[in-house]
Protein backbone atom coordinates (compact mmCIF):
# COMPACT_ATOMS: atom_id res chain seq x y z
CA UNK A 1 -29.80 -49.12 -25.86
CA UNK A 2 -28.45 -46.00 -27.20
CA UNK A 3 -30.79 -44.14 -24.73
CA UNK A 4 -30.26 -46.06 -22.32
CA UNK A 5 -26.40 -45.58 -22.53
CA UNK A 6 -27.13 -41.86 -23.27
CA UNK A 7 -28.76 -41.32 -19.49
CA UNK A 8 -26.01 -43.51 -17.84
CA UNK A 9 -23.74 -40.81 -18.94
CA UNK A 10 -25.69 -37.92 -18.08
CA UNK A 11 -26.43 -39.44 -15.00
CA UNK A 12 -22.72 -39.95 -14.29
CA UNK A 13 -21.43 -36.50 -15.64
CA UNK A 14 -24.28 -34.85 -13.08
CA UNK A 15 -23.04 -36.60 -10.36
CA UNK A 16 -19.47 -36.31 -10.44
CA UNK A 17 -20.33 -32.56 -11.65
CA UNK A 18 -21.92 -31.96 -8.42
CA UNK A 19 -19.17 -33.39 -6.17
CA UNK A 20 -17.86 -30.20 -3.69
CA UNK A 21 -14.38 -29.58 -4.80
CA UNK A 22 -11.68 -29.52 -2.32
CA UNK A 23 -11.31 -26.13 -0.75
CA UNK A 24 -8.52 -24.14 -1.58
CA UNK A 25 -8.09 -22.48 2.07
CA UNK A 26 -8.72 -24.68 5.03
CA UNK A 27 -10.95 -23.16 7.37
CA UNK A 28 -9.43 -24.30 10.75
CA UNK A 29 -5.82 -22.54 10.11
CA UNK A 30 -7.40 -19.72 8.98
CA UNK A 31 -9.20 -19.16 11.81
CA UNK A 32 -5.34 -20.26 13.72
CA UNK A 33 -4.45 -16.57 11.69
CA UNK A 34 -7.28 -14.69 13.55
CA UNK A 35 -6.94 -15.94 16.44
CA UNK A 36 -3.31 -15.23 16.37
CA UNK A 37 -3.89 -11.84 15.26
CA UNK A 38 -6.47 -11.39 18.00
CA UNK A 39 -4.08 -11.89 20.66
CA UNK A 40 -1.46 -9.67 18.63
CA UNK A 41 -3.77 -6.75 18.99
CA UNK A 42 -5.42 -6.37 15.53
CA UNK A 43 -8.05 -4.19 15.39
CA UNK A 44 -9.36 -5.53 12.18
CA UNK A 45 -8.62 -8.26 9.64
CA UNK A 46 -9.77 -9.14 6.18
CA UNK A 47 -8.33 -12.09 4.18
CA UNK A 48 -9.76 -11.42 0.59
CA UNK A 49 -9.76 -13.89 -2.67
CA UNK A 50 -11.03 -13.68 -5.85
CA UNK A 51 -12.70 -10.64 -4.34
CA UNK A 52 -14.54 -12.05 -1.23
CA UNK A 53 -13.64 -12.12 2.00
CA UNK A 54 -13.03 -15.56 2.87
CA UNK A 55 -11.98 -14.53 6.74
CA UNK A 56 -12.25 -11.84 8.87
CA UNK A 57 -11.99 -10.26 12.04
CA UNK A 58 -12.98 -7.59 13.77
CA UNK A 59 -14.76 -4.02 13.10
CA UNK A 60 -14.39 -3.99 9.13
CA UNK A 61 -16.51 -0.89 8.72
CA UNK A 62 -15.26 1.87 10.99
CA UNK A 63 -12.51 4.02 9.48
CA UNK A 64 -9.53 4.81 11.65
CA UNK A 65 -6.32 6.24 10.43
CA UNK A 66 -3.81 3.73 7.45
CA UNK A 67 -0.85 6.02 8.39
CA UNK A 68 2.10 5.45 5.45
CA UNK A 69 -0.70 3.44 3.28
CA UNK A 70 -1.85 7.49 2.32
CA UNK A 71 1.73 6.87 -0.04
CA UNK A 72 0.61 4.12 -1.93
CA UNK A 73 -3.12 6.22 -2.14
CA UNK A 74 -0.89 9.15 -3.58
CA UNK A 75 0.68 6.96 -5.99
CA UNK A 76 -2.81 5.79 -7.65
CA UNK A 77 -4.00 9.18 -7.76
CA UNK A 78 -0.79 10.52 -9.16
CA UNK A 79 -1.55 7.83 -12.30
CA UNK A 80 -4.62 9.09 -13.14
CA UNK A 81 -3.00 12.45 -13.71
CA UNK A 82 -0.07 12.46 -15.65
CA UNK A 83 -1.74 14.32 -18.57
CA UNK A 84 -0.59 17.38 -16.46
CA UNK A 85 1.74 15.70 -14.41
CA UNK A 86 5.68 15.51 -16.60
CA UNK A 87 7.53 12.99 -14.38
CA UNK A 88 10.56 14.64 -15.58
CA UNK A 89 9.84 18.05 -14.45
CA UNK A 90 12.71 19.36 -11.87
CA UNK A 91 11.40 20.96 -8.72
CA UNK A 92 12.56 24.17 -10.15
CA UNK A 93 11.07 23.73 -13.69
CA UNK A 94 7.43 23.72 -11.65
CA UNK A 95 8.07 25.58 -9.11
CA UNK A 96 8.64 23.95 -5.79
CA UNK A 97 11.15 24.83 -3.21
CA UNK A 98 11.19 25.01 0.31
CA UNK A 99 10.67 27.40 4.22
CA UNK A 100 11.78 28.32 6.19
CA UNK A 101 14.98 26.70 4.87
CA UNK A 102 15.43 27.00 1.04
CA UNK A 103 15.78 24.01 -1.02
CA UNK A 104 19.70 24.41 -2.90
CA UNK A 105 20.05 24.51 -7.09
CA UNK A 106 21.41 20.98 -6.89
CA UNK A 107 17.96 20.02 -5.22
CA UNK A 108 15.59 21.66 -6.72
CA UNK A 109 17.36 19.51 -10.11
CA UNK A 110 15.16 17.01 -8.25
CA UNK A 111 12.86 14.92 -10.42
CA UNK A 112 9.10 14.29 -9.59
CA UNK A 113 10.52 10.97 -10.57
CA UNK A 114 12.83 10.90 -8.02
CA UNK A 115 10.26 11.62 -5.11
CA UNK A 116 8.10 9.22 -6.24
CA UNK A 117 10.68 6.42 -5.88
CA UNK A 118 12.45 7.67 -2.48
CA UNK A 119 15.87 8.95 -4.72
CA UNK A 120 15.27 12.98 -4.23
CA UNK A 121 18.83 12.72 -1.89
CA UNK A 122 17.36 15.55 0.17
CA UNK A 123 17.27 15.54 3.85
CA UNK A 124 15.40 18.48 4.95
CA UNK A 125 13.03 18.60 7.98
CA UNK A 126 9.73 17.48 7.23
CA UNK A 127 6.57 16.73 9.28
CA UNK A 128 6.45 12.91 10.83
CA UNK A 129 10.15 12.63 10.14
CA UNK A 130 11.15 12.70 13.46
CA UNK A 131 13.00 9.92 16.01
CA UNK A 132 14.71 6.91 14.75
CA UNK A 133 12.81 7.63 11.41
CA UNK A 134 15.79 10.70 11.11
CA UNK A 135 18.34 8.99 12.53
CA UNK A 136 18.09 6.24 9.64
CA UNK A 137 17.66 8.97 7.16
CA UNK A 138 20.74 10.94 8.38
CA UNK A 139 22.66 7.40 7.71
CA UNK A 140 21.68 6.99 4.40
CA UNK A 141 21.89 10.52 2.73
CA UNK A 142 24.31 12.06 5.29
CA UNK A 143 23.93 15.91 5.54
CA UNK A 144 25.71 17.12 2.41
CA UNK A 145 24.18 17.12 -0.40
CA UNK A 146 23.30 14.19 -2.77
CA UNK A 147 23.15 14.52 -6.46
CA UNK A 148 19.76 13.27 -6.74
CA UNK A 149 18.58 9.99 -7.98
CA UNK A 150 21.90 8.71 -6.49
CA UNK A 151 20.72 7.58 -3.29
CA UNK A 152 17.58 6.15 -1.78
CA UNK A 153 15.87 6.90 1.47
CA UNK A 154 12.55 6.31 3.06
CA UNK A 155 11.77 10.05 2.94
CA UNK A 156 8.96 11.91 4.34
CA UNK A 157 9.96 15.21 2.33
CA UNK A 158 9.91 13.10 -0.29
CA UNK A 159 6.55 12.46 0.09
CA UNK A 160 5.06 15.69 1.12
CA UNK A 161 6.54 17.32 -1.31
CA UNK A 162 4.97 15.13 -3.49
CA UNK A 163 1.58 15.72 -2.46
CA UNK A 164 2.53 19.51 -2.76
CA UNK A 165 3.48 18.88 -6.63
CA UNK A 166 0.00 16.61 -7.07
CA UNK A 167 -1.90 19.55 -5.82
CA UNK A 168 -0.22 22.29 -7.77
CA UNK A 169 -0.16 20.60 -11.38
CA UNK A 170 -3.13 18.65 -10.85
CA UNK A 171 -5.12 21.84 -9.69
CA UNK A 172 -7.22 19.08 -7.20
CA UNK A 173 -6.77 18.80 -3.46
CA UNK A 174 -5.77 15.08 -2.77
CA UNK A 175 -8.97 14.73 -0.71
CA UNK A 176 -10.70 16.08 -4.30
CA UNK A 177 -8.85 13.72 -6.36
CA UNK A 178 -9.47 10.79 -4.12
CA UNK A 179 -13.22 11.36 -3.69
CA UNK A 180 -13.75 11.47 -7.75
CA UNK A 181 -10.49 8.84 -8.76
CA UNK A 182 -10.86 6.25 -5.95
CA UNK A 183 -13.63 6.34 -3.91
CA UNK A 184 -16.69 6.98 -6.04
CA UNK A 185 -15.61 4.24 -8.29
CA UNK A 186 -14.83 1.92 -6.04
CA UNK A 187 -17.83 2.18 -3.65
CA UNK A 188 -16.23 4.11 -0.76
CA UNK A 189 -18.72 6.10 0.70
CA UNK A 190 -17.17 7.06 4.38
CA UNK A 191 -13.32 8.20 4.55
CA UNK A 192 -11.77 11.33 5.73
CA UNK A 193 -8.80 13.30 4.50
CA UNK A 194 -6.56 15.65 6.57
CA UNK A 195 -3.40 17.60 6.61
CA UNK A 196 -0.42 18.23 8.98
CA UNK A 197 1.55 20.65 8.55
CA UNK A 198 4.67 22.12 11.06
CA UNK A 199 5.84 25.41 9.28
CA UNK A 200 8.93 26.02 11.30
CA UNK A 201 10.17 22.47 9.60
CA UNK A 202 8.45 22.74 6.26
CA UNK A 203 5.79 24.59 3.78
CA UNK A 204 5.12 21.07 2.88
CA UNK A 205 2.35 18.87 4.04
CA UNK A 206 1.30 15.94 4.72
CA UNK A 207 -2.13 14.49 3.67
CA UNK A 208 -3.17 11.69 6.05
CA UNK A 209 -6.63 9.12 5.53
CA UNK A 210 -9.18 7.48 7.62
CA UNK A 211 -10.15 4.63 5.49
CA UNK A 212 -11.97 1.23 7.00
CA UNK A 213 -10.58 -2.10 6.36
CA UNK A 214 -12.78 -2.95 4.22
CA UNK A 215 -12.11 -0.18 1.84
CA UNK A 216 -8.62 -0.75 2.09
CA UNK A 217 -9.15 -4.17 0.99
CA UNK A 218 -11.02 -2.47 -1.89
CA UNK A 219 -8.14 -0.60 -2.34
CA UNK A 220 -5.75 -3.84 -3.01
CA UNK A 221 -8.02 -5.53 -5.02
CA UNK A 222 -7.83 -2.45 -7.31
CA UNK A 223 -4.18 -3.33 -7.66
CA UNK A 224 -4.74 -6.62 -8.09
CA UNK A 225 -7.07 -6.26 -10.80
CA UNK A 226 -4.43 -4.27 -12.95
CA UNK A 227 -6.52 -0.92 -12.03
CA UNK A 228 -9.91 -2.06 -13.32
CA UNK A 229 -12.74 -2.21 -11.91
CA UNK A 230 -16.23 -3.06 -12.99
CA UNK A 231 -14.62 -3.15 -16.66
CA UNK A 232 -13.58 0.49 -16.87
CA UNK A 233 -9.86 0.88 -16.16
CA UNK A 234 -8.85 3.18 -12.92
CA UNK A 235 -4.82 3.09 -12.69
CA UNK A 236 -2.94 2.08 -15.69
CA UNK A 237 -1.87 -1.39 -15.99
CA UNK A 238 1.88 -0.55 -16.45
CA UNK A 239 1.93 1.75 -14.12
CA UNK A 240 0.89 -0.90 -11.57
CA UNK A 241 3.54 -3.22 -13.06
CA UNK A 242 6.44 -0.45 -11.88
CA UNK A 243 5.71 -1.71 -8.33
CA UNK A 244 7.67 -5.11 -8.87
CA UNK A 245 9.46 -3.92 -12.09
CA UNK A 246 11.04 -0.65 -11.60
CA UNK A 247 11.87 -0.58 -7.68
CA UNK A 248 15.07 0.19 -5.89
CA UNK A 249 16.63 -2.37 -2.84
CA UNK A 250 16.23 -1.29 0.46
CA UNK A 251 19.94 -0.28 1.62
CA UNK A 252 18.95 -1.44 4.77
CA UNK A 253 16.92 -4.67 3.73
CA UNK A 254 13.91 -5.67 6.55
CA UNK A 255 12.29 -9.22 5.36
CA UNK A 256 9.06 -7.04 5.05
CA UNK A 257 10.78 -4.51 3.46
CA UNK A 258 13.32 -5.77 0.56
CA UNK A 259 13.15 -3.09 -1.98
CA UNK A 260 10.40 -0.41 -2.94
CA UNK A 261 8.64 0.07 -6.06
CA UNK A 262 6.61 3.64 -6.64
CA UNK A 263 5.57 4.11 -2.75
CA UNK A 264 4.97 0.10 -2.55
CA UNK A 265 7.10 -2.52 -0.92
CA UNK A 266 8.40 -5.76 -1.89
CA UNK A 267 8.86 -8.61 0.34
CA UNK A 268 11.98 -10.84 0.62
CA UNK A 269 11.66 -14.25 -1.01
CA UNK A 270 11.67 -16.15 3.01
CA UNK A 271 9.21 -13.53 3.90
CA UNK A 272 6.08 -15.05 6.08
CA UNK A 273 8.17 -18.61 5.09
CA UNK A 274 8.02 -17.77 1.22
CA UNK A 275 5.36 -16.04 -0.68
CA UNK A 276 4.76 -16.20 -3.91
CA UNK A 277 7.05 -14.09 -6.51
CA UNK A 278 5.00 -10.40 -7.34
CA UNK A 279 3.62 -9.86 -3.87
CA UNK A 280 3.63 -6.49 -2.78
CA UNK A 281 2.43 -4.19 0.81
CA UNK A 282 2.33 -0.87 1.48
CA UNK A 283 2.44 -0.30 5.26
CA UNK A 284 1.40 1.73 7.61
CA UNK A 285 2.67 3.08 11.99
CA UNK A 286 1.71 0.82 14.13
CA UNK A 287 0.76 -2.78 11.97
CA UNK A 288 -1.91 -1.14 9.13
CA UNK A 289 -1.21 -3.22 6.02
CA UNK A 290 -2.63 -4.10 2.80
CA UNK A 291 -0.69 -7.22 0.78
CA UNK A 292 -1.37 -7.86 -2.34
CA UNK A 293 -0.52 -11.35 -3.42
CA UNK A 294 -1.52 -11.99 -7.15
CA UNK A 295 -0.91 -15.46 -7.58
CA UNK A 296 -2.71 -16.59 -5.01
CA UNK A 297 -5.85 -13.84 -6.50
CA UNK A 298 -5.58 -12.44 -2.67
CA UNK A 299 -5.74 -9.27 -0.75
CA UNK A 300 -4.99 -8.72 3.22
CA UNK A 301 -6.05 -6.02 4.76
CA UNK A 302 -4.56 -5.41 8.40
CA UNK A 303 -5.76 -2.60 10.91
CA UNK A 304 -4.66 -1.29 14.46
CA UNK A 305 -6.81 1.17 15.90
CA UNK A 306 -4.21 4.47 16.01
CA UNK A 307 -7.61 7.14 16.80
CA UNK A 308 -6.80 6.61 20.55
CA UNK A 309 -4.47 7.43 23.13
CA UNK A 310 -1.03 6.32 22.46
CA UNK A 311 -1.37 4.10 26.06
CA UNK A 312 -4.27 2.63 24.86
CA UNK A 313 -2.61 1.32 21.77
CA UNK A 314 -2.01 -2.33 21.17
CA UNK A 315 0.61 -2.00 18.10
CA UNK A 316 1.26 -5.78 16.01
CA UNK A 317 4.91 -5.98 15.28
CA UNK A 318 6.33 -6.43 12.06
CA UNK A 319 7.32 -10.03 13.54
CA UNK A 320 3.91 -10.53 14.45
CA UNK A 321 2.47 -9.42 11.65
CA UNK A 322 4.50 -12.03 9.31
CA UNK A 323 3.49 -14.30 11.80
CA UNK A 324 -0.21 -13.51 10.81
CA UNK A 325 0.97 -14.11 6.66
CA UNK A 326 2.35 -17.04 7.78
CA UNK A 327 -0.18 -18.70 9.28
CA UNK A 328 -2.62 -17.67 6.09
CA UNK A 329 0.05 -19.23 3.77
CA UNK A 330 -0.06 -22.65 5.85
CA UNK A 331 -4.04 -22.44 5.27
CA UNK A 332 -3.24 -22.92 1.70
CA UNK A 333 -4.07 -26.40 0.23
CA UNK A 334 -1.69 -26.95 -2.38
């Protein structure tokens, strides 16, 4: 009897163990999202959890250029160097100023610290700060100057300055640092690095990437393992946790766009109809995005193909983009 009872059990256990769960994503409004994004004019999709691409569209594999996303790459790389690199240095105390128009004493008091979270103040010309991108700058810092850490601005001086002062104190060329940081750990065997630089604006540059979606999904899953991967730790834990800990509110707040944490941005709580609390994108011209969403274990990695002629673009709108979140979000089974 005992037996007997013993293999009703088993036999019980077995079966129930082998029932197929309920899926977490359903399959049919996921592929709503890639349609969707189709028509929007994606180049390329991923939809990533638990580190597998559940979804995708498009060409995955070719790398094109991520635009802005090269801030949030500068950021990582910055955190594996801070043995040489004093976040509290002044632009003076290391060095850095500016031509053909001089930086002023009162900004070269500028903090690394204060680059790295958009609060130098300084509104001096800089490469790929041009159009509207200016105008919005000139309305937030004015043209006197700012005592800085007083005001925020998205700031591409900010930025290439930045990758000036990674350079110099690092003693590595960003391509350098990302080929032996980020990409040999992580598996990325094709990118390409370049620089543009405009010297009647500024000495400073700016260091651009061609990257593939699915190494920009790499990328975000980096983040949203805490900076480990295969068991050996890449970024620093905390200094991931800065992104949605130590950020400063957009004075101009975009749903997409909140506030901004060390080169990332936080989304506002009705963003793509509510997503869960510690998400995070860095963004790039044009629709290039990668969103990290921890609670739901996900990554998204979104590309437009830019490497063309400006008339053959098909840009996806910040609208349409949310639209795209949206539509993953209302694949979730809760």
């Amino acid at each position: 009897m005992k037996s007997t009872a013993f293999l009703l059990t088993l036999f019980i256990a077995l079966a129930f163990g082998c029932q197929k769960k309920p899926e977490i994503w359903d399959r049919e409004k996921l592929n709503e999202a890639l349609a969707y994004a189709e028509k929007a004019g994606t180049f390329s999709l991923i939809i990533q959890v638990d580190g597998e691409i559940i979804a995708s569209y498009g060409d995955i594999d070719s790398i094109s250029r991520v635009h802005s996303i090269r801030k949030a790459i500068l950021m990582a790389l910055i955190s594996q160097h801070l043995d040489k690199i004093d976040l509290e240095s002044t632009l003076s105390e290391i060095g850095i100023d500016d031509d053909p128009i001089p930086l002023t004493e009162l900004q070269k008091s500028t903090k690394i610290i204060h680059l790295l979270k958009s609060t130098s103040g300084i509104n001096h010309p800089a490469v790929s700060q041009v159009g509207n991108a200016q105008l919005l700058r000139d309305s937030l810092l004015g043209l006197a100057e700012n005592e800085p850490g007083t005001k925020w601005a998205y700031n591409n001086w900010d930025y290439n300055a930045l990758t000036t002062v990674f350079e110099n104190l690092s003693g590595l060329s960003v391509g350098e640092a990302f080929d032996d940081g980020i990409a040999k750990p992580l598996g990325i065997k094709e990118y390409e690095t370049f620089y543009r630089k405009d010297t009647t604006l500024s000495m400073h540059a700016k260091v651009g990437f061609r990257l593939s979606t699915r190494d920009m999904a790499k990328f975000g899953q980096l983040f949203l393992d805490n900076g480990n991967w295969d068991g050996k730790e890449i970024i620093p834990k905390n200094w991931i946790e800065n992104i949605t800990t130590n950020y400063t509110l957009n004075p101009i707040p975009k749903k997409e766009r909140l506030a901004q944490g060390f080169l990332w941005w936080l989304p506002a709580k009705d963003y793509a109809g509510g997503l869960p609390e510690g998400s995070y994108v860095t963004t790039g011209t044009a629709g290039q995005r990668i969103f990290v969403i921890p609670e739901w274990n996900m990554v998204v990695a979104h590309k437009v193909m830019t490497d063309i002629p400006s008339k053959e673009r098909t840009p996806v709108s910040s609208k349409e983009f949310e639209q795209i979140m949206k539509l993953i979000k209302e694949s979730k089974n809760y």
